[in-house]
C-alpha atoms as a PDB file:
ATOM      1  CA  UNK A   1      32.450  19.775 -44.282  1.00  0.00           C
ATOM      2  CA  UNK A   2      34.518  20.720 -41.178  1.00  0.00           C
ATOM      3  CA  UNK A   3      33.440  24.161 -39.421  1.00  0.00           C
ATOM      4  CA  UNK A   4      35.720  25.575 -36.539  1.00  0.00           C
ATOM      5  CA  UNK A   5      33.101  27.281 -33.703  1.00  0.00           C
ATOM      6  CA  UNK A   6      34.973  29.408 -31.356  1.00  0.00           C
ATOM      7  CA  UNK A   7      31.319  30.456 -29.616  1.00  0.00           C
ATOM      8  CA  UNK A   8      27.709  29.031 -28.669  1.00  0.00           C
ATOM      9  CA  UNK A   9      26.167  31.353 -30.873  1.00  0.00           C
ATOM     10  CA  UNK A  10      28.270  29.770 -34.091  1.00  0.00           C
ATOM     11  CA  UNK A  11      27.319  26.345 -32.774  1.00  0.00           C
ATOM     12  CA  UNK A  12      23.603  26.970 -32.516  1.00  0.00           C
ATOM     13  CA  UNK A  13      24.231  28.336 -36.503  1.00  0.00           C
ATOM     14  CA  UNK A  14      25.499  25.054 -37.353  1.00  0.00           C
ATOM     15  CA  UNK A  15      22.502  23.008 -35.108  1.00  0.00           C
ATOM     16  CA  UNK A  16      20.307  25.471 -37.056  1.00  0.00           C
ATOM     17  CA  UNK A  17      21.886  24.742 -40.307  1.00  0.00           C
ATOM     18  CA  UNK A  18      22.212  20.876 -39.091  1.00  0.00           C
ATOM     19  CA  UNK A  19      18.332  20.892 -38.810  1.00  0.00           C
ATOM     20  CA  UNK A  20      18.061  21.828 -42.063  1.00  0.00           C
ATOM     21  CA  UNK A  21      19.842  19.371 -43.450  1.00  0.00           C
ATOM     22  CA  UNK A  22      18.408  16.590 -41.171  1.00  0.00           C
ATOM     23  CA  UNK A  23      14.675  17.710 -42.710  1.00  0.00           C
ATOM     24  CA  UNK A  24      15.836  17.046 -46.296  1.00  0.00           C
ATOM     25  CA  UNK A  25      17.644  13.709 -45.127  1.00  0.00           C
ATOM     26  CA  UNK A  26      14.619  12.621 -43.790  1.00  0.00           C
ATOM     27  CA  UNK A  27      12.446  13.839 -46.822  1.00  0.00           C
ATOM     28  CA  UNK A  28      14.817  11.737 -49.520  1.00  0.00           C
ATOM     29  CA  UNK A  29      15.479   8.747 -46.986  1.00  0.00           C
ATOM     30  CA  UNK A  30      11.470   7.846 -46.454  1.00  0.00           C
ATOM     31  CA  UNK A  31      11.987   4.809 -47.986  1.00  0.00           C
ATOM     32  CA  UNK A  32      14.188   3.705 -44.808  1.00  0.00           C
ATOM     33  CA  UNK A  33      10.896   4.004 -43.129  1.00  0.00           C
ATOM     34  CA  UNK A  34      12.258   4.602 -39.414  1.00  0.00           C
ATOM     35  CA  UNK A  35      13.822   7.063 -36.847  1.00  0.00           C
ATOM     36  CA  UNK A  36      16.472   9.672 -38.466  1.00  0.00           C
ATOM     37  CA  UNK A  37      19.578   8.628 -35.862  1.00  0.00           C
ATOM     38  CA  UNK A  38      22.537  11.158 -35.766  1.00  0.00           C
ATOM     39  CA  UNK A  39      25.709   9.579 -34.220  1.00  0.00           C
ATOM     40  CA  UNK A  40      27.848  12.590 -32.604  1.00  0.00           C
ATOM     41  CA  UNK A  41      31.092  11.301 -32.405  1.00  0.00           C
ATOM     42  CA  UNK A  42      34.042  12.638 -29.911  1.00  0.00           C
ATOM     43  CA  UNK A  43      35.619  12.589 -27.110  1.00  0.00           C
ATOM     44  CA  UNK A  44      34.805  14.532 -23.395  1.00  0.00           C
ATOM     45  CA  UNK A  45      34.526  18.189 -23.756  1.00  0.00           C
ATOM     46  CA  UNK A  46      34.375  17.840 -27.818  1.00  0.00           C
ATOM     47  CA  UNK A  47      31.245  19.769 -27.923  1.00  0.00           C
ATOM     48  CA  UNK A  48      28.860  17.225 -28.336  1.00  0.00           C
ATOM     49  CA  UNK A  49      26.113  17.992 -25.594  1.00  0.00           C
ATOM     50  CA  UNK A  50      26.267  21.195 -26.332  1.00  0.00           C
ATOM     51  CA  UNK A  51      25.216  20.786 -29.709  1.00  0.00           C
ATOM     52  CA  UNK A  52      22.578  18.680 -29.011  1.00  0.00           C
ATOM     53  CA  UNK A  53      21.441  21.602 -26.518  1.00  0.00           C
ATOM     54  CA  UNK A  54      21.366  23.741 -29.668  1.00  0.00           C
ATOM     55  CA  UNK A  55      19.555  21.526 -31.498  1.00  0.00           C
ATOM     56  CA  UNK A  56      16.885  21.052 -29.449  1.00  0.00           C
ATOM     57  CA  UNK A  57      16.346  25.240 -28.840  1.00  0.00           C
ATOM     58  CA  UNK A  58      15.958  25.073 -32.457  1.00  0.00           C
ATOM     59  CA  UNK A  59      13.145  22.276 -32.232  1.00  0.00           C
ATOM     60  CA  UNK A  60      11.531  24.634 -29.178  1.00  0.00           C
ATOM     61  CA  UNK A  61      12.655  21.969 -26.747  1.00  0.00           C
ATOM     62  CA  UNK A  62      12.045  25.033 -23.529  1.00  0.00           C
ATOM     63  CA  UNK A  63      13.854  22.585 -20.853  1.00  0.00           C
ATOM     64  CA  UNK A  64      17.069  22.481 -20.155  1.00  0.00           C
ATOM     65  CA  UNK A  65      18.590  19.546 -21.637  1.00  0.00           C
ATOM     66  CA  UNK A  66      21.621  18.089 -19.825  1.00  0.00           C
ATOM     67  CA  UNK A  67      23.186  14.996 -21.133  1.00  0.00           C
ATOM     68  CA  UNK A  68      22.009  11.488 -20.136  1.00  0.00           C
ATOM     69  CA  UNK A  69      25.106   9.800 -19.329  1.00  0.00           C
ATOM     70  CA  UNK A  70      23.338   8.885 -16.208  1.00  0.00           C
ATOM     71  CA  UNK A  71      20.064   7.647 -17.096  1.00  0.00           C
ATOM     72  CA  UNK A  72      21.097   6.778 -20.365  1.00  0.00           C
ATOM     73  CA  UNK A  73      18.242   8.135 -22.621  1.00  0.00           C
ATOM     74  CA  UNK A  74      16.032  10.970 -22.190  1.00  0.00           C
ATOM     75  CA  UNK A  75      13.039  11.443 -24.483  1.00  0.00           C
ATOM     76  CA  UNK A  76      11.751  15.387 -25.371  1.00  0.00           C
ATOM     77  CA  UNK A  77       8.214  15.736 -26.652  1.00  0.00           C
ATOM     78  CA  UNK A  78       8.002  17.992 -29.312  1.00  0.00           C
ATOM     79  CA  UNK A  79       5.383  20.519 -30.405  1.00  0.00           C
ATOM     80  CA  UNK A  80       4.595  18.828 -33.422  1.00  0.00           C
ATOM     81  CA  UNK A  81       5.597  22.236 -35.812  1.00  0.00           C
ATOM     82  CA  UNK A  82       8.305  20.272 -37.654  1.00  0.00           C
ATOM     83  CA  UNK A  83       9.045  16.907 -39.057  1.00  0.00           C
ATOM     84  CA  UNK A  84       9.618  15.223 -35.669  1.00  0.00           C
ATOM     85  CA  UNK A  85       7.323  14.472 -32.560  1.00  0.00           C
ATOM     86  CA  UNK A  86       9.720  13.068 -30.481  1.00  0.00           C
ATOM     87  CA  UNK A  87      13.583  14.054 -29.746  1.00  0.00           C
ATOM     88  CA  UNK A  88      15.591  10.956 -27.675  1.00  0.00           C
ATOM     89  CA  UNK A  89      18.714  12.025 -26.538  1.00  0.00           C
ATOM     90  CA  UNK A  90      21.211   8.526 -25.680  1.00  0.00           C
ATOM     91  CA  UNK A  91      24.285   8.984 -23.849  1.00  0.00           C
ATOM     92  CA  UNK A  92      26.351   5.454 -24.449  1.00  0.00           C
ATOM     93  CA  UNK A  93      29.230   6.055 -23.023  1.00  0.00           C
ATOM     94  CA  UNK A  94      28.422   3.296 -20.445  1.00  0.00           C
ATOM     95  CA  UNK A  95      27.053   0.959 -22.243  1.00  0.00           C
ATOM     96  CA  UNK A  96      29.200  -2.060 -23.937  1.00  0.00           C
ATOM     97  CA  UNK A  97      26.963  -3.394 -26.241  1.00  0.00           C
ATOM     98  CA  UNK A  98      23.662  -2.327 -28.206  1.00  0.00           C
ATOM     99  CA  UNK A  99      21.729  -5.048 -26.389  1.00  0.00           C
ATOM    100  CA  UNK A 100      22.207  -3.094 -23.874  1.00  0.00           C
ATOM    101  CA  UNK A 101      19.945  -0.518 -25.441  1.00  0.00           C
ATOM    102  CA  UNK A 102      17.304  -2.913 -26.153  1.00  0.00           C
ATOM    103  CA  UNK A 103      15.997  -2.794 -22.962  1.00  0.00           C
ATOM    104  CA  UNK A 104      14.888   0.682 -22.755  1.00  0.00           C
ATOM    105  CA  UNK A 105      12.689  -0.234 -26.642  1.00  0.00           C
ATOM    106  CA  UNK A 106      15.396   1.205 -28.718  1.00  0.00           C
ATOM    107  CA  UNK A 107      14.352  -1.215 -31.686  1.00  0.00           C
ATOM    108  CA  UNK A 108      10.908   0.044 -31.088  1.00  0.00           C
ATOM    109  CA  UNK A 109      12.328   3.740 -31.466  1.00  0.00           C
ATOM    110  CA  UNK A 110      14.134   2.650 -34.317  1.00  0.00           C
ATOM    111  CA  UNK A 111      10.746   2.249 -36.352  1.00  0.00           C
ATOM    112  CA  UNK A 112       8.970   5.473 -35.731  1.00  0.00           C
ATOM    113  CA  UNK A 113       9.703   8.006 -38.567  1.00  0.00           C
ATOM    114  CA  UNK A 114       8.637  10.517 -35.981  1.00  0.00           C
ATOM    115  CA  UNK A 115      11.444   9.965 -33.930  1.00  0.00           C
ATOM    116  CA  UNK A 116      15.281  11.839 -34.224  1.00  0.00           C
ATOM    117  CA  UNK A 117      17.892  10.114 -32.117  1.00  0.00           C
ATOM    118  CA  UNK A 118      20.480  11.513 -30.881  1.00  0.00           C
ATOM    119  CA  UNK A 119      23.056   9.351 -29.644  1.00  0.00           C
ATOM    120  CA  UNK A 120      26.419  10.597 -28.508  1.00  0.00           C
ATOM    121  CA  UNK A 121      29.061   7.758 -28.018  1.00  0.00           C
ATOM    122  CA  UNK A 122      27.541   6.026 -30.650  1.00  0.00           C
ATOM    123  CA  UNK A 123      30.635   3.828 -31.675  1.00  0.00           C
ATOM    124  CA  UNK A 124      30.299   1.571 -27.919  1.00  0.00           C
ATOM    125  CA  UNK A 125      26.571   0.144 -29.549  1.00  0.00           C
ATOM    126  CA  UNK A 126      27.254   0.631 -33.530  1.00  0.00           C
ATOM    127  CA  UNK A 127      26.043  -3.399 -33.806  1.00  0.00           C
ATOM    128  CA  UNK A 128      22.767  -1.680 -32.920  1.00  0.00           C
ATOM    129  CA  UNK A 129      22.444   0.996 -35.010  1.00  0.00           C
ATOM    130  CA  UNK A 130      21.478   1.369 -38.357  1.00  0.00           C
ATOM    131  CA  UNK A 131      23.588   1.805 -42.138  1.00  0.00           C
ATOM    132  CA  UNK A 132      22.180   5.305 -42.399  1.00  0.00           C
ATOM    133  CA  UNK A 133      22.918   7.059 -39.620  1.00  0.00           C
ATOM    134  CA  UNK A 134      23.775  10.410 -39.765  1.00  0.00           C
ATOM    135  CA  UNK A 135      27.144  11.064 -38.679  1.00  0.00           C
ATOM    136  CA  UNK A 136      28.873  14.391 -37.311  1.00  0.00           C
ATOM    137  CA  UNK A 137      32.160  14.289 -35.619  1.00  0.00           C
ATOM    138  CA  UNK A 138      33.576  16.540 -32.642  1.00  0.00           C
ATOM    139  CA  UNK A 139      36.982  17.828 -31.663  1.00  0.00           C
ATOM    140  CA  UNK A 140      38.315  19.965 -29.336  1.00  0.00           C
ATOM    141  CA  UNK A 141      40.671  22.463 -30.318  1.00  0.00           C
ATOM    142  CA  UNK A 142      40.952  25.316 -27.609  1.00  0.00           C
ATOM    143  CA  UNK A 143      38.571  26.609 -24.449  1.00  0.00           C
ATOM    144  CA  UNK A 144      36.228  28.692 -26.784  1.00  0.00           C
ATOM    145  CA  UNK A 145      37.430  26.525 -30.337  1.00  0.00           C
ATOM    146  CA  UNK A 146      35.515  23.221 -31.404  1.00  0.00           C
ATOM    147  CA  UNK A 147      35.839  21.713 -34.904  1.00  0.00           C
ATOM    148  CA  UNK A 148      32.499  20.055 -36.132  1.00  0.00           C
ATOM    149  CA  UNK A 149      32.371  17.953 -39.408  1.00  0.00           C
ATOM    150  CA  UNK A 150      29.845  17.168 -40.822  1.00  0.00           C
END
């Protein structure tokens, strides 16, 4: 489904919405038995931080999350009120390869069911990640217009 946001406030609806969705994913994909991994796909300025901002308001993340195209991955405790104790947040935009994730214990991530990953730039370490990921593309249209599909 393809949504056009021309504000925040519809892109925190759709992270809202998204969360939603991610909570029955994870429900009818137990058998998978690891991390739910969301692959947000698009290029700079597409909207993809943002929504990842918006997601993590809606999992009471209270920090300000920037993204971690410097240090790569950034993990968020969570509160433990919803169906995921930990929030990583992967910026691979300079990485080449998934092996170069495997130093920081992404295959380790990988197994917790706990876990949601959020990685933007996913398509640089796709020989890393797994056949289910979730996958929502980004495109900018305008200053104030992004189109997400999902």
């Amino acid at each position: 489904m393809k949504i056009i946001s021309k504000s925040l406030a519809e892109t925190d609806k759709v992270a809202r919405d998204f969360l939603k969705e991610l909570q029955d994913f994870k429900k009818t994909n137990q058998n998978a038995g690891g991390a739910v991994v969301v692959g947000l796909f698009g290029e700079l300025g597409s909207g993809k931080t943002t929504f990842s901002q918006a997601l993590g308001r809606h999992l009471r993340i209270n920090e300000f999350m920037t993204s971690p195209t410097f240090v790569i991955e950034k993990i968020y405790k969570l509160d433990g009120k919803n169906d995921f104790t930990n929030l990583i947040h992967i910026d691979a935009y300079r990485l080449e390869k998934g092996r170069e994730l495997e130093v920081l214990g992404f295959k380790e991530l990988l197994k917790d069911p706990q876990n949601l990953i959020l990685i933007e730039w996913p398509e640089r370490v796709a020989d890393i990640l797994p056949d289910n990921m979730v996958k929502i593309y980004f495109k900018f249209i305008s200053e104030n217009e992004r189109e997400i599909e999902k």
